[in-house]
N, C-alpha and C. Protein backbone atom coordinates (compact mmCIF):
# COMPACT_ATOMS: atom_id res chain seq x y z
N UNK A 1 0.83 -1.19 0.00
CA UNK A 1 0.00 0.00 0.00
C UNK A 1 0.87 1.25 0.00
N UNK A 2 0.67 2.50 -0.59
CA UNK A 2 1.44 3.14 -0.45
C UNK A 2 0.46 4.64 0.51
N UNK A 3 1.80 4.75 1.05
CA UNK A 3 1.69 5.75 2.28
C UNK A 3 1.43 7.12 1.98
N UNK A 4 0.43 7.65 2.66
CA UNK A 4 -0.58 8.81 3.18
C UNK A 4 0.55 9.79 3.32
N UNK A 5 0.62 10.98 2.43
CA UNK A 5 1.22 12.24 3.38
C UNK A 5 -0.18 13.15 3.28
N UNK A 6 0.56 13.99 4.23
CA UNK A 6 -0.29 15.43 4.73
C UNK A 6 0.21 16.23 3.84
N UNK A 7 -0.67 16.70 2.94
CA UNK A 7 -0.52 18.48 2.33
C UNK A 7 -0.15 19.49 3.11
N UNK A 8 0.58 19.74 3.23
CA UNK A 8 0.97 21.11 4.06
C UNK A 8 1.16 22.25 3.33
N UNK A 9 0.81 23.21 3.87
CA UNK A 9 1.28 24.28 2.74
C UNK A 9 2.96 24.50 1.88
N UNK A 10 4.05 24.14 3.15
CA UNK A 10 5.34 23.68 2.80
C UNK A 10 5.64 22.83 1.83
N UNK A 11 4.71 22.06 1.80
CA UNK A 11 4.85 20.40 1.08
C UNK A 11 4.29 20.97 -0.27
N UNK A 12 3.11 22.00 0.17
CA UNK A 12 2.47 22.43 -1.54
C UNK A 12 3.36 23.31 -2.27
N UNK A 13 3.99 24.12 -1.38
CA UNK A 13 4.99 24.95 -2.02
C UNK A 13 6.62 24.49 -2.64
N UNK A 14 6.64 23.50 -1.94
CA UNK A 14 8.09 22.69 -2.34
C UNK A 14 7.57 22.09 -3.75
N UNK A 15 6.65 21.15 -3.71
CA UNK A 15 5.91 20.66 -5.14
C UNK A 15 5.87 21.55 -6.37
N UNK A 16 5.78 22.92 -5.85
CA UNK A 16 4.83 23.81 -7.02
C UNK A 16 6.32 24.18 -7.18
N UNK A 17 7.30 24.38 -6.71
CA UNK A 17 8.43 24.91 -7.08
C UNK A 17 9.35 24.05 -7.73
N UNK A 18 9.45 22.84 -7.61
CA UNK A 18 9.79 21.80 -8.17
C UNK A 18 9.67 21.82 -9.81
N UNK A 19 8.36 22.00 -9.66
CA UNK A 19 7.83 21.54 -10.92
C UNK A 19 8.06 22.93 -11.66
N UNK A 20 7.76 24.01 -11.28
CA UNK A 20 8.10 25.54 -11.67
C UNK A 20 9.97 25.18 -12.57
N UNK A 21 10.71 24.59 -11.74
CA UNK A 21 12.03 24.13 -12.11
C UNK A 21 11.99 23.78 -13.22
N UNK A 22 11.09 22.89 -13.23
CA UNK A 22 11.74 21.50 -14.21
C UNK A 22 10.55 22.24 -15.48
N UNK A 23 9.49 22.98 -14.93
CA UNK A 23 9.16 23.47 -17.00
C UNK A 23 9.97 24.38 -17.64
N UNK A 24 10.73 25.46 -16.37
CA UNK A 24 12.34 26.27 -16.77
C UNK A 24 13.29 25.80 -17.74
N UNK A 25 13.56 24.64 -17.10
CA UNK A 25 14.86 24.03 -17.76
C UNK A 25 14.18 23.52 -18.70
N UNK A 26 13.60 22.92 -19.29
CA UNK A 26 12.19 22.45 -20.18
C UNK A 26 12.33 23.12 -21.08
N UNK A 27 11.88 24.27 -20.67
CA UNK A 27 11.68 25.47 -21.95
C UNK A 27 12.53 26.41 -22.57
N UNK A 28 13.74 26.33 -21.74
CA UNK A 28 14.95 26.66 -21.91
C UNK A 28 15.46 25.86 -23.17
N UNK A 29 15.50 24.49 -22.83
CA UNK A 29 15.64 23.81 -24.37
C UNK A 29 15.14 23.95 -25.69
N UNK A 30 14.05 24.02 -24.86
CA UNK A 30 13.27 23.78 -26.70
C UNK A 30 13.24 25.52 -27.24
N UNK A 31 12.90 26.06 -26.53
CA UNK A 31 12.80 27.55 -27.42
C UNK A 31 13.96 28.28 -27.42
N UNK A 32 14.83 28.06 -27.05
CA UNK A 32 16.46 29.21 -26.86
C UNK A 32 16.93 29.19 -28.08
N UNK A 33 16.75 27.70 -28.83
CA UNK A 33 17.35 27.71 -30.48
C UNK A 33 15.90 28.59 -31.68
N UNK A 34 15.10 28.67 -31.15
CA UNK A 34 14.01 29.43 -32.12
C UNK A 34 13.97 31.03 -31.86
N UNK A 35 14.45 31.20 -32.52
CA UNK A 35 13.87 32.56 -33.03
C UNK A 35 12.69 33.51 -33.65
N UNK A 36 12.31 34.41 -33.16
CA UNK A 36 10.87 34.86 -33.70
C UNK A 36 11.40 35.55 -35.21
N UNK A 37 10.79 35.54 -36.33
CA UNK A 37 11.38 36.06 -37.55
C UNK A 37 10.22 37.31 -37.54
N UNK A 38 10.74 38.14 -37.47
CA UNK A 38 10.43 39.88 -37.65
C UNK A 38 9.81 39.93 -38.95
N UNK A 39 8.71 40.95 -39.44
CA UNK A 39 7.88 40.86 -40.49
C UNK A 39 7.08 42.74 -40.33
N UNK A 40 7.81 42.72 -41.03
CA UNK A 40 6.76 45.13 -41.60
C UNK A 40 5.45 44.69 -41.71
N UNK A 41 4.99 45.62 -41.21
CA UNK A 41 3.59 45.58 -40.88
C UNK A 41 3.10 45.78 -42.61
N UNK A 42 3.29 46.07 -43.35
CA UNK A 42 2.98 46.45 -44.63
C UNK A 42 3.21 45.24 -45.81
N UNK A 43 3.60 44.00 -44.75
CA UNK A 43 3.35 42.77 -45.60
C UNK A 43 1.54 41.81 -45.40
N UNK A 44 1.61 42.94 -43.95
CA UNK A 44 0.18 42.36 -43.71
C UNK A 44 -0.56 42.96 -44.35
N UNK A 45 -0.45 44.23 -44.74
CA UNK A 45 -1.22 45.30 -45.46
C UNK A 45 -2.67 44.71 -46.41
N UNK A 46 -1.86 43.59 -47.10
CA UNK A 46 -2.93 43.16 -48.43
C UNK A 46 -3.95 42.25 -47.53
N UNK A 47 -4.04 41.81 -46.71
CA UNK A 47 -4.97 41.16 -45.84
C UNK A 47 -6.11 41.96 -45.20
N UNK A 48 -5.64 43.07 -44.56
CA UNK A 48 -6.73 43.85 -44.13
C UNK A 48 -7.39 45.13 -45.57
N UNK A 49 -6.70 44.75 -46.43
CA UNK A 49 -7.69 45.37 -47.92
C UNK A 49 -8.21 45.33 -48.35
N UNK A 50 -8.45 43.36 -48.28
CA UNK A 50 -9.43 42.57 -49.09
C UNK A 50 -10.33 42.59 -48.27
N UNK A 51 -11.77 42.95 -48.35
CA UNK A 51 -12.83 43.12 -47.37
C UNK A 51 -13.90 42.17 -48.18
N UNK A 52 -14.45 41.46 -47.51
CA UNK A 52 -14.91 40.52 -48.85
C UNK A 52 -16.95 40.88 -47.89
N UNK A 53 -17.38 40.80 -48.86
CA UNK A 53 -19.09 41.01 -48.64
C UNK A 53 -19.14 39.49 -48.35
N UNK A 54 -19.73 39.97 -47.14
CA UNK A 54 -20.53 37.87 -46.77
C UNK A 54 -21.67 38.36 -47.13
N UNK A 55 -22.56 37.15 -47.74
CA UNK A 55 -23.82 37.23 -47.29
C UNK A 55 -24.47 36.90 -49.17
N UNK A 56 -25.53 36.71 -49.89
CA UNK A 56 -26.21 36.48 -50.76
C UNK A 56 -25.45 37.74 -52.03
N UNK A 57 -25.07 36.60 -53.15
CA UNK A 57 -24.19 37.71 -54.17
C UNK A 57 -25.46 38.11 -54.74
N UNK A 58 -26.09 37.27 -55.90
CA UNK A 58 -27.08 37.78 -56.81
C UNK A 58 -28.71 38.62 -55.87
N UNK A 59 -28.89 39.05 -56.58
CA UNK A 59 -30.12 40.40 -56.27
C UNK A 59 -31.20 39.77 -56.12
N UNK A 60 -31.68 37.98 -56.52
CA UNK A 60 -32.85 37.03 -56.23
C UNK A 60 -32.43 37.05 -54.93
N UNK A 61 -31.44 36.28 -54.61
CA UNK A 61 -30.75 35.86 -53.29
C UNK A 61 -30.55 36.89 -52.48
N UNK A 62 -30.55 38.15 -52.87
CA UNK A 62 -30.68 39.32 -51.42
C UNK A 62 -32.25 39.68 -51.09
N UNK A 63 -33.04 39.74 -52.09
CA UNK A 63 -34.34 40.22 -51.57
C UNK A 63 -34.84 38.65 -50.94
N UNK A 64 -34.59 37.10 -50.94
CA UNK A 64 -35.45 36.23 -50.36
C UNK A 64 -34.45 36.48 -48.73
N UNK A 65 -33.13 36.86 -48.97
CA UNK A 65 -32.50 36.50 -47.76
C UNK A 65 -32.93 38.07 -46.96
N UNK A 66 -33.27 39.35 -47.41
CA UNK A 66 -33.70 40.14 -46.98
C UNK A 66 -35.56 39.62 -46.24
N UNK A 67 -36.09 38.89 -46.76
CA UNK A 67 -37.76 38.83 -46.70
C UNK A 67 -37.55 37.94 -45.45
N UNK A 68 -36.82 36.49 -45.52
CA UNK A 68 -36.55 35.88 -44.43
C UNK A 68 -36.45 36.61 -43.39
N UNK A 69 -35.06 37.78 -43.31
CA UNK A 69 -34.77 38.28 -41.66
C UNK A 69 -36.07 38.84 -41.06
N UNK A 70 -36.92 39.25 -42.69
CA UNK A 70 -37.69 39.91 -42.21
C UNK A 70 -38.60 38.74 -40.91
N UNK A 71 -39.06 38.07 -41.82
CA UNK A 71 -39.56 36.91 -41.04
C UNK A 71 -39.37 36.24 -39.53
N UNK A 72 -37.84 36.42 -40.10
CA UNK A 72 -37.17 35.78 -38.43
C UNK A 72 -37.86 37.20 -37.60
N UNK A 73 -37.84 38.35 -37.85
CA UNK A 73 -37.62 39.16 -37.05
C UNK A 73 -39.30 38.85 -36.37
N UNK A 74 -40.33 38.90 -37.19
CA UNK A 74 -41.47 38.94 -36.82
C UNK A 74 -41.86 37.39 -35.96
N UNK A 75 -41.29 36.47 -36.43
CA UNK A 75 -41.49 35.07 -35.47
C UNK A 75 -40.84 35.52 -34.04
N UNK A 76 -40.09 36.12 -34.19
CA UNK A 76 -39.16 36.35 -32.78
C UNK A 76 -40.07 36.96 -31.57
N UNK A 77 -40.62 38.18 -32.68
CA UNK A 77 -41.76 39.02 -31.63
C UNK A 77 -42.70 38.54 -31.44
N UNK A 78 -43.38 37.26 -32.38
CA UNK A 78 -44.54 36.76 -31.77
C UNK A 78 -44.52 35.65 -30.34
N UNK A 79 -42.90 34.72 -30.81
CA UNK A 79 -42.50 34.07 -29.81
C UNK A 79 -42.12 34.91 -27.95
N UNK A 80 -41.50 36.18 -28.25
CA UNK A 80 -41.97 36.85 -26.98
C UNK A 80 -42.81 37.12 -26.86
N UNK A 81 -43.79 37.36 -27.12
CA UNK A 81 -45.57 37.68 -26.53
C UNK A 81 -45.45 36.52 -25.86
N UNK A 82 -45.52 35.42 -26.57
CA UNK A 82 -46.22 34.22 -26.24
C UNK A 82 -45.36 33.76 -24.96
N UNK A 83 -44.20 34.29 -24.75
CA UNK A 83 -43.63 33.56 -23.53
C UNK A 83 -43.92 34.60 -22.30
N UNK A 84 -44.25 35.79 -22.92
CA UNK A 84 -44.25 37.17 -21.84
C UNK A 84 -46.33 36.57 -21.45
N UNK A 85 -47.10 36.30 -22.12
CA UNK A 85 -48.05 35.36 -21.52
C UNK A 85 -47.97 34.55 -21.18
N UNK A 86 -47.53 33.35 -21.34
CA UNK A 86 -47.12 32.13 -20.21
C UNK A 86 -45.99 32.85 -19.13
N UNK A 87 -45.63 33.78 -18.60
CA UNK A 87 -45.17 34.11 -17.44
C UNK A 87 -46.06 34.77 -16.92
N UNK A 88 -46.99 35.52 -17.56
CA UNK A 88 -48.37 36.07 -17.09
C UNK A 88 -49.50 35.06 -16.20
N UNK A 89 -49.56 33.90 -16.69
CA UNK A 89 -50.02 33.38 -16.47
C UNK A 89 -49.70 32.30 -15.27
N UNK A 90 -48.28 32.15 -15.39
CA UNK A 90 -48.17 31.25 -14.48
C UNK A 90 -48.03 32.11 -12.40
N UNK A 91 -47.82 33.78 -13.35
CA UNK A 91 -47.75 34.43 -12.06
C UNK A 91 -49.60 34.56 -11.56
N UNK A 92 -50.03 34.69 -12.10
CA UNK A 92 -51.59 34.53 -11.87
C UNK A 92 -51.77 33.27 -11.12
N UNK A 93 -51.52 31.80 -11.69
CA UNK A 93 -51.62 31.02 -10.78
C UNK A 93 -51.41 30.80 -9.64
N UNK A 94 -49.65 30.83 -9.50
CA UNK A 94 -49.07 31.16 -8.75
C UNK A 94 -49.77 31.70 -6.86
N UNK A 95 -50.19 33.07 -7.40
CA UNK A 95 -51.13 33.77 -6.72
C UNK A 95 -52.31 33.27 -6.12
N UNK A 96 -52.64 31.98 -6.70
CA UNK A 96 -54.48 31.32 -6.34
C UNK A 96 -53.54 30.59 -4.97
């Protein structure tokens, strides 16, 4: 069976420092030979230029995808009524 220690705060702090050590020397290895390679901001330039339109290209496909939101928008408001009355209601009960 192997044997029970007590956590002590000493015991937690010796552990945490231990291990603090050993990802040091750890990381000391692997990243000391890598270098970050430097880059002008003006290579990123062509990335933030291209702005690309999401959403429905042709003019069929914007007025059905326009009529939809419309749609969503109006299901949305009917679905809050309907829940702003079932809280109406259940506070009414509630009350009996």
């Amino acid at each position: 069976m192997s044997k029970v220690v007590t956590l002590t705060p000493a015991l937690l702090r010796r552990i945490v420092l231990e291990e603090k050590q050993k990802l040091q020397t750890e990381a000391k290895g692997k990243f000391l030979n890598d270098k970050a390679e430097e880059v002008e901001a003006d290579e990123y330039a062509d990335t933030l230029e291209a702005h690309e339109e999401f959403g429905p290209k042709s003019e069929s496909a914007r007025k059905r995808y326009k009529a939809l939101t419309i749609e969503e928008r109006k299901l949305q408001n009917r679905l809050n009524a309907i829940q702003e009355s079932k809280r109406n209601i259940r506070r009414k009960l509630a009350r009996r």
